[in-house]
Protein backbone atom coordinates (compact mmCIF):
# COMPACT_ATOMS: atom_id res chain seq x y z
CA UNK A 1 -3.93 -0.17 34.99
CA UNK A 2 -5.93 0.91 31.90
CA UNK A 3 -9.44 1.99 31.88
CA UNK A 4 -12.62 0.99 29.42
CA UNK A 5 -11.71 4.27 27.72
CA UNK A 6 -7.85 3.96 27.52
CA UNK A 7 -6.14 4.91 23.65
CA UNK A 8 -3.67 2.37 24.14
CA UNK A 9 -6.34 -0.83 25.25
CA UNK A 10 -8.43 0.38 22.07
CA UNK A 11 -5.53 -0.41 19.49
CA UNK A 12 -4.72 -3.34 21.39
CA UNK A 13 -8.06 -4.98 21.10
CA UNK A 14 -8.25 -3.62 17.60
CA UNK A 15 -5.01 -5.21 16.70
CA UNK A 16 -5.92 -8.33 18.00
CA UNK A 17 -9.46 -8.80 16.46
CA UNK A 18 -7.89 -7.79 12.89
CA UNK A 19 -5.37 -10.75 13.80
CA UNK A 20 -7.94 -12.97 14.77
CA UNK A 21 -10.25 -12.59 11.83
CA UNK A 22 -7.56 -12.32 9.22
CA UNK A 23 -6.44 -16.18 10.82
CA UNK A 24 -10.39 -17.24 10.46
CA UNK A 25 -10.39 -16.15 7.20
CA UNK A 26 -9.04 -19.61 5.43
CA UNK A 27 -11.40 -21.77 7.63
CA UNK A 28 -14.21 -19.45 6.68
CA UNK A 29 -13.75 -19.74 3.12
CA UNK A 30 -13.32 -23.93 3.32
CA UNK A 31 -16.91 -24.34 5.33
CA UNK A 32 -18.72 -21.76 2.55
CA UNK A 33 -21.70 -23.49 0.95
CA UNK A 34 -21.49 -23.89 -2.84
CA UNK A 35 -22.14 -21.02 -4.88
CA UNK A 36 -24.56 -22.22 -6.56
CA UNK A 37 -26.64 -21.83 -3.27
CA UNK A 38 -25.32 -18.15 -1.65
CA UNK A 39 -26.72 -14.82 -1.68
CA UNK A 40 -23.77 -14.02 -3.65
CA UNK A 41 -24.77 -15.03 -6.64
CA UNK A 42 -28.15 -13.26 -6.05
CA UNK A 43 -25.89 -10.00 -5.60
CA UNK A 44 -25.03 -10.26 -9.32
CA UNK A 45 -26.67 -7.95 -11.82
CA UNK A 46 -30.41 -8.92 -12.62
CA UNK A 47 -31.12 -9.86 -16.11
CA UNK A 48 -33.82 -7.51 -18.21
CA UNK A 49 -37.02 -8.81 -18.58
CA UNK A 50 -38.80 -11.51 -16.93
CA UNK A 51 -36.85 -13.59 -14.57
CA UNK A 52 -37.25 -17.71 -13.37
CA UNK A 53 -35.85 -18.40 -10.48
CA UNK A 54 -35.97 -22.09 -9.11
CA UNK A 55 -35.87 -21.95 -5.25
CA UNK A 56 -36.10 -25.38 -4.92
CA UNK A 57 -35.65 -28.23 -6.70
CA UNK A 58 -36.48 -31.59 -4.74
CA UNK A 59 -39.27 -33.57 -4.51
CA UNK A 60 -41.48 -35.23 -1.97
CA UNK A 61 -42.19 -33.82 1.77
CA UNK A 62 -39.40 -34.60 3.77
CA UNK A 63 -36.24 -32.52 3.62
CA UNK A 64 -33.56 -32.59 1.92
CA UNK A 65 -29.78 -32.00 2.41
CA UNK A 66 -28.59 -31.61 -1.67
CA UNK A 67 -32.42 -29.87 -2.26
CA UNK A 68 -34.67 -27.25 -0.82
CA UNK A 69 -38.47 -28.34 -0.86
CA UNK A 70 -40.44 -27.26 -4.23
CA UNK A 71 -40.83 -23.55 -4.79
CA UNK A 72 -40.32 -21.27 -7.76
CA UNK A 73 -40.08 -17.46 -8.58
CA UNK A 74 -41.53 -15.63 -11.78
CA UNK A 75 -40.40 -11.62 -11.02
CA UNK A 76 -41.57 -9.44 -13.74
CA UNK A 77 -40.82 -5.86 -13.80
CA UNK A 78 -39.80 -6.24 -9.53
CA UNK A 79 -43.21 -7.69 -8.94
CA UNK A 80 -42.84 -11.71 -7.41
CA UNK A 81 -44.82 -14.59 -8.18
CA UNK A 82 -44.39 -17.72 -6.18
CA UNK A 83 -45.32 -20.76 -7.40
CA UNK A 84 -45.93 -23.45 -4.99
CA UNK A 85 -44.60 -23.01 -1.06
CA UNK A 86 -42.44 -25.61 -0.16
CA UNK A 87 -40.64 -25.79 3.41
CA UNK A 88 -37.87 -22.67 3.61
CA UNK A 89 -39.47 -20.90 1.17
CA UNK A 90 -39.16 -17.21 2.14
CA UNK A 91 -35.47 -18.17 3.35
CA UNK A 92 -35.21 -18.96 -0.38
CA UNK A 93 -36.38 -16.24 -1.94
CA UNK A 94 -34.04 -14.32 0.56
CA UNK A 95 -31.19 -16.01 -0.95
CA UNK A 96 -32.12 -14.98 -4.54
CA UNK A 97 -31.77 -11.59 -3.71
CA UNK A 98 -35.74 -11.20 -3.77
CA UNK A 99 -37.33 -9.35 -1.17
CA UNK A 100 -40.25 -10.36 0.46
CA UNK A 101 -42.21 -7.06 0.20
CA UNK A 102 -42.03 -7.36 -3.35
CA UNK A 103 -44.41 -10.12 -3.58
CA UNK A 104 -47.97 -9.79 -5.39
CA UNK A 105 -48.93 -13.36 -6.06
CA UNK A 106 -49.10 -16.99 -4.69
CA UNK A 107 -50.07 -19.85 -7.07
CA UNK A 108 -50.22 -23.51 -5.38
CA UNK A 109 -50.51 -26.45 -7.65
CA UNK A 110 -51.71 -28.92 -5.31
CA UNK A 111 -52.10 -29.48 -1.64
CA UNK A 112 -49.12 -31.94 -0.93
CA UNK A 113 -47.40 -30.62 2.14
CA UNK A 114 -44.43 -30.24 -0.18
CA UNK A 115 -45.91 -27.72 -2.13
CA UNK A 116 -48.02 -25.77 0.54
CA UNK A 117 -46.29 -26.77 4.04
CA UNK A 118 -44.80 -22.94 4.20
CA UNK A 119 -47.86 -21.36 2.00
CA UNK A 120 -49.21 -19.45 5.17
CA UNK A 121 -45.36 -18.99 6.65
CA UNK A 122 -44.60 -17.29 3.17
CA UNK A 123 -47.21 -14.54 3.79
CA UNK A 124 -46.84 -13.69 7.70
CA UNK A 125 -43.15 -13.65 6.93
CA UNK A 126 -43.46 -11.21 4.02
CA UNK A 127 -45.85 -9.02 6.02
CA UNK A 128 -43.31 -9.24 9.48
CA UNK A 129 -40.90 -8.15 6.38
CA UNK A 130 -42.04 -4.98 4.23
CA UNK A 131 -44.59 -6.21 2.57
CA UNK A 132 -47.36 -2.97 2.81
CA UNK A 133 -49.60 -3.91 -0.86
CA UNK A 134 -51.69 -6.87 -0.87
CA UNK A 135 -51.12 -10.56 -2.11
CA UNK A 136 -53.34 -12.45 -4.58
CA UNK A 137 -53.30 -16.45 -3.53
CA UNK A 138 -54.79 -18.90 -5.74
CA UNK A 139 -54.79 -22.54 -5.63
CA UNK A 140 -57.38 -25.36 -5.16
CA UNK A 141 -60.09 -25.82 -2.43
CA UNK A 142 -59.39 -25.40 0.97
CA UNK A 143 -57.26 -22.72 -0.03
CA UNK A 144 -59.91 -20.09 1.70
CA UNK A 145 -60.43 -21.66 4.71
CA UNK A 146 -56.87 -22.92 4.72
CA UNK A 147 -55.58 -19.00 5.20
CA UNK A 148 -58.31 -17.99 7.50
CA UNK A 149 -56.69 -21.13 9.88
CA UNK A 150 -53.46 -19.80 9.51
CA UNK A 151 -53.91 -16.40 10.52
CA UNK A 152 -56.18 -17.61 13.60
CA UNK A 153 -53.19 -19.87 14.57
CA UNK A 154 -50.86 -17.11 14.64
CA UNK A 155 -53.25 -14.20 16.41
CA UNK A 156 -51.36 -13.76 19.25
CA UNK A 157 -47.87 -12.90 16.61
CA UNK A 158 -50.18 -10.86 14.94
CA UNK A 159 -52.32 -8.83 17.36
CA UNK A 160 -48.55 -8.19 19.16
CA UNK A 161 -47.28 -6.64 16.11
CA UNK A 162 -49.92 -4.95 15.20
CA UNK A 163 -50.21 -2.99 18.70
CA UNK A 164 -46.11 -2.71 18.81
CA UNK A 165 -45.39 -2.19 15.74
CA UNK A 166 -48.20 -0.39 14.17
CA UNK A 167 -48.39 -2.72 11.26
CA UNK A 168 -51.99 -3.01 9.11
CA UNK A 169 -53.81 -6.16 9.76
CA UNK A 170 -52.19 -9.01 7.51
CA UNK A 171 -55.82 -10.07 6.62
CA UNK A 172 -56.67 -7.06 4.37
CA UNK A 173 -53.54 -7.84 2.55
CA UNK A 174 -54.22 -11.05 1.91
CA UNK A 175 -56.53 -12.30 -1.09
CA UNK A 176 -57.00 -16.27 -1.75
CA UNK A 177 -59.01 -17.21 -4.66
CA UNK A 178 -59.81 -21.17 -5.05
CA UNK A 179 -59.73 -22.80 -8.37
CA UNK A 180 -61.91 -25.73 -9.91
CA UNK A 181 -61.12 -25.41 -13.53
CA UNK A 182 -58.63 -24.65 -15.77
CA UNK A 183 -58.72 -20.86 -17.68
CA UNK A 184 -57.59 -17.52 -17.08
CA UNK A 185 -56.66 -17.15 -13.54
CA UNK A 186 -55.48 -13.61 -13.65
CA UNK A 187 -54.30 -11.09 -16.26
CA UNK A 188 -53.15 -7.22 -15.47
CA UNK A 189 -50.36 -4.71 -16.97
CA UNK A 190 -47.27 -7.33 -16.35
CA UNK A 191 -48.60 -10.34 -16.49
CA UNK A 192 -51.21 -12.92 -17.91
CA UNK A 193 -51.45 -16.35 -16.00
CA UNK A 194 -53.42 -19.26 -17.18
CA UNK A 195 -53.87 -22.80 -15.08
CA UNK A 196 -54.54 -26.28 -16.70
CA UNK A 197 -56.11 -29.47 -14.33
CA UNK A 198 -53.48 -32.15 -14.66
CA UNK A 199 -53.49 -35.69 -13.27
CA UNK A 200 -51.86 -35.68 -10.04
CA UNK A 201 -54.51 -38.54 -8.24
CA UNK A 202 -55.52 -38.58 -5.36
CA UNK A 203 -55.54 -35.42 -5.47
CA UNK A 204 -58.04 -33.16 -7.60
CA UNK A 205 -57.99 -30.72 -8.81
CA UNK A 206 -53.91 -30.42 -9.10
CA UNK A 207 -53.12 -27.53 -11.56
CA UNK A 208 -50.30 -26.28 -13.78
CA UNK A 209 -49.67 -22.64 -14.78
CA UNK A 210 -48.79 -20.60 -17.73
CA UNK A 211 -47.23 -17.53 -17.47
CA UNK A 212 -47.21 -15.33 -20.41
CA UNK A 213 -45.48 -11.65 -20.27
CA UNK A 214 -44.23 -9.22 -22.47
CA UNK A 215 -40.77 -11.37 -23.71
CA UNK A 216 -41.75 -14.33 -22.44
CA UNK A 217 -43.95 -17.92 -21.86
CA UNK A 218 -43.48 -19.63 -18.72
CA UNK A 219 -44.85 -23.01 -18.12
CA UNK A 220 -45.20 -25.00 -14.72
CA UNK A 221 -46.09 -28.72 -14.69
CA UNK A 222 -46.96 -28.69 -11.19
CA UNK A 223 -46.78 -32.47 -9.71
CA UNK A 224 -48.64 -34.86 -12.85
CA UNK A 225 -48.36 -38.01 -14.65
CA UNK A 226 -48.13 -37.36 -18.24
CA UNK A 227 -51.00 -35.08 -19.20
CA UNK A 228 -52.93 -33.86 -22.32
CA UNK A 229 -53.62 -30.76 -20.89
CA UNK A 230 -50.04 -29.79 -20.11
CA UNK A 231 -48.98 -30.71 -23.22
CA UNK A 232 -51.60 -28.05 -24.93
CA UNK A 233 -51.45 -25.43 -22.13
CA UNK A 234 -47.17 -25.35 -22.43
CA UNK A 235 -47.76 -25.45 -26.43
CA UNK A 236 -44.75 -23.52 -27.95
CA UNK A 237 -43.90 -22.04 -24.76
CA UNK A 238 -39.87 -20.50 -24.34
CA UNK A 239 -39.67 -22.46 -21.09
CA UNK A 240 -41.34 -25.82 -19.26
CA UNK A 241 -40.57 -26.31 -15.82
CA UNK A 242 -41.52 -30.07 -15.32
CA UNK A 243 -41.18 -32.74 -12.37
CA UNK A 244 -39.03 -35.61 -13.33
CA UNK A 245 -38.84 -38.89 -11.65
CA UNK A 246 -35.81 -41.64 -12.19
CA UNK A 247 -37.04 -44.94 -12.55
CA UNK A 248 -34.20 -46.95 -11.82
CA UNK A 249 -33.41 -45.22 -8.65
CA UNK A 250 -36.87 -45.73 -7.22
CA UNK A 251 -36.86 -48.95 -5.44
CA UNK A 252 -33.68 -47.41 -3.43
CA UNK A 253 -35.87 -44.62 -2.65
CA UNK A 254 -38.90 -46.19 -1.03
CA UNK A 255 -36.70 -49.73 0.42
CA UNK A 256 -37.26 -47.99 4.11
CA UNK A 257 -40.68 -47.16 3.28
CA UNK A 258 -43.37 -49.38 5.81
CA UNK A 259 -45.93 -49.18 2.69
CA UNK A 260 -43.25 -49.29 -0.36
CA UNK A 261 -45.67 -51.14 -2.47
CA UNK A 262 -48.20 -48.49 -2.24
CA UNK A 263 -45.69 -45.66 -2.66
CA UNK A 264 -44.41 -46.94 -5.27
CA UNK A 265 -47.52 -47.44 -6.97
CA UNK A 266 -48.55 -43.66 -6.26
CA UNK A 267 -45.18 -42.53 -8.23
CA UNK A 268 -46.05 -44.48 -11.11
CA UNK A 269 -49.32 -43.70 -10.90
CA UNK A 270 -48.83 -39.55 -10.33
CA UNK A 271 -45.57 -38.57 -11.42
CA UNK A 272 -43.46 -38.45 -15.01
CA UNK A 273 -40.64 -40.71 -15.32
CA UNK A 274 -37.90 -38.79 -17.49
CA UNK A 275 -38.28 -40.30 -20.28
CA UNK A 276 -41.81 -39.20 -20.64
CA UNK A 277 -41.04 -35.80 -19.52
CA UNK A 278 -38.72 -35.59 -22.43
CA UNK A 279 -41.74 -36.87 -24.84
CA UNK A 280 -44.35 -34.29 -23.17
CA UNK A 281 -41.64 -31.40 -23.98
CA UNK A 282 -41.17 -32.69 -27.73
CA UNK A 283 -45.25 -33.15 -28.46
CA UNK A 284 -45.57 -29.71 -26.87
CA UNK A 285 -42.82 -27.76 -28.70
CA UNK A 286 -41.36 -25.95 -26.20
CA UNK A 287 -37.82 -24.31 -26.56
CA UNK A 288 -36.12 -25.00 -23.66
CA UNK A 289 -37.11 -27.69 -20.54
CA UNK A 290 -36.14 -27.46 -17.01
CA UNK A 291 -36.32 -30.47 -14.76
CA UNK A 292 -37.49 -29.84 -11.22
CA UNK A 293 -39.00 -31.77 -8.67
CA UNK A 294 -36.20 -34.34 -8.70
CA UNK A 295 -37.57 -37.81 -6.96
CA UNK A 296 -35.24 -39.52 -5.82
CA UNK A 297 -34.12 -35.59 -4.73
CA UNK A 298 -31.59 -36.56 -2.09
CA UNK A 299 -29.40 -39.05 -3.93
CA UNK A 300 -25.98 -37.44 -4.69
CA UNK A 301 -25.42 -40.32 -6.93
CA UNK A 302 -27.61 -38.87 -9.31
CA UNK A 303 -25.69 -36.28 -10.81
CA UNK A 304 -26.86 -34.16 -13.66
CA UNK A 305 -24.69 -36.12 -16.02
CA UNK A 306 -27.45 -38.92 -15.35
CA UNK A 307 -30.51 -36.75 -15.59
CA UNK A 308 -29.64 -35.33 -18.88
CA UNK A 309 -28.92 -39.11 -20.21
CA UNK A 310 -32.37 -40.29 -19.11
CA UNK A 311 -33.79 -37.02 -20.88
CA UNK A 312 -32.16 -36.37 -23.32
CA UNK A 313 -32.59 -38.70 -26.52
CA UNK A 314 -36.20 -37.94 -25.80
CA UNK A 315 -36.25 -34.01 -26.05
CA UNK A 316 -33.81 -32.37 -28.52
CA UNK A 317 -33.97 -28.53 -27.64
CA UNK A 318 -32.23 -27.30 -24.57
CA UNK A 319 -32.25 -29.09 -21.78
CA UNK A 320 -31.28 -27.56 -18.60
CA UNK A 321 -30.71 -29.99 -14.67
CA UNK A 322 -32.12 -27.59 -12.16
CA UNK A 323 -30.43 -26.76 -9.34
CA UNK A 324 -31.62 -24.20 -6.18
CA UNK A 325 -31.49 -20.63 -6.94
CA UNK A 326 -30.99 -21.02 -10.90
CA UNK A 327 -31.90 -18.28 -12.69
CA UNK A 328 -32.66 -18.33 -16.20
């Protein structure tokens, strides 16, 4: 009879496992997600300078199997900016490779739950991360009281790691600044960030953002129909990050809706069909245009070979299809 501690057991069991796993192996490697959305390709050397990362890509609240909900990522020199706070968000920026204690600003475009449904989750999962240095928020009113809430909701989490954990309070980290106006919403040694008040109705103010750093100009669209003040706040800019929406797929995506006729009114009446977002990019010069915010965002039939059709006679620089964790 062998005991726990027995030689021989040991290489048994060792032998076995080793057999085991190397067997799992193929079945492993046939039920891996796509590549496109692993840590993996997060592992891969950084690029210099400022880094985009989309986190994700769809569009509208309810999830999405080919998507994650709306986020993005502007890291310059290791410092994060998150743009908008989609559902999954901090699991996102975990897949990029980005880590959560790294984070030193929050910028919100709007307050549809697909842009702010993980807005507080983002910052109580940073702080139960590493994050020790605080966190400038900024987004339209309630965006104040909106964080106070949160951090009420979630006390008892709080005051438990706090007294087990000796962690600091997550409300002296925290810093949310509201916006009514478009301007200068924050400039310091890495980074200058300017917002623009789009058209995004019913909601107002909606905002897009500008980032300009050292080697390059960033711009956001946020959620808009065609805009005026997009078009002159991304003027020139190396990159435009702008919603799309694909017209001829849109009565398939509201047929189960109990209000269609009203939804589909709102989408024509907020968003930017791609042939428009094609036109904003030309009038505003930019070099290279990212689509994002893909509505329909869950319809594999819309490959990128069709979103770069719809876009492309109207914008002649580069054109990228975004896809979740893209870097550029």
């Amino acid at each position: 009879m062998h005991t726990p501690d027995d030689p021989a057991r040991r290489r048994i069991l060792a032998a076995s496992l080793a057999a085991l796993g190397a067997a799992a192996l193929p079945a492993l490697a046939a039920a891996a997600p796509p590549a496109a959305a692993t840590p993996a390709d997060a592992g891969a050397p950084a690029r210099a300078g400022t880094r985009l990362i989309l986190l994700g890509t769809a569009g509208g609240p309810t999830p999405k199997a080919l998507r994650a909900a709306p986020a993005s990522a502007v890291v310059v020199d290791g410092a994060v900016y998150v743009v908008d706070c989609g559902n999954g968000v901090a699991r996102q920026l975990a897949l990029a490779g980005l880590r959560l204690g790294a984070l030193r600003g929050v910028l919100v475009t709007h307050h549809h739950s697909d842009h702010n449904a993980d807005y507080g989750n983002l910052l109580l999962l940073a702080w139960a991360a590493d994050l020790r240095t605080p966190v400038d928020a900024w987004g339209p009113p309630p965006l104040k009281r909106m964080t106070r809430q949160f951090l009420r909701l979630n006390a008892t989490d709080i005051r438990t790691r706090i007294a087990d954990e000796g962690r600091v309070d997550p409300a002296t980290l925290i810093r949310a600044h509201e916006l009514r106006a478009g301007g200068e919403v924050v400039r310091d040694e890495r980074v200058r960030v300017r917002a623009a008040v789009v058209e995004h109705p019913p909601l107002t103010p909606a905002f897009a953002y500008r980032f300009d750093t050292a080697d390059r100009s960033i711009v956001f669209s946020g959620d808009t129909r065609p805009s005026a003040a997009l078009i002159e706040l991304a003027r020139g800019a190396d990159v435009l990050v702008h919603e799309v929406m694909y017209l001829p797929a849109l009565e398939k995506l509201i047929a189960s809706e109990a209000q269609a006729a009203r939804l589909r009114q709102h989408l024509l009446d907020s968003h930017t069909t791609a042939e428009q977002v094609g036109r904003v990019a030309s009038e505003a010069g930019v070099k290279t245009l990212v689509l994002n915010h893909f509505v329909p965002g869950g319809d594999p039939a819309l490959t990128d070979d069709v979103w770069r059709a719809a876009v492309a006679p109207h914008f002649k620089g580069e054109l990228v299809i975004g896809r979740d964790l893209l870097e550029l």
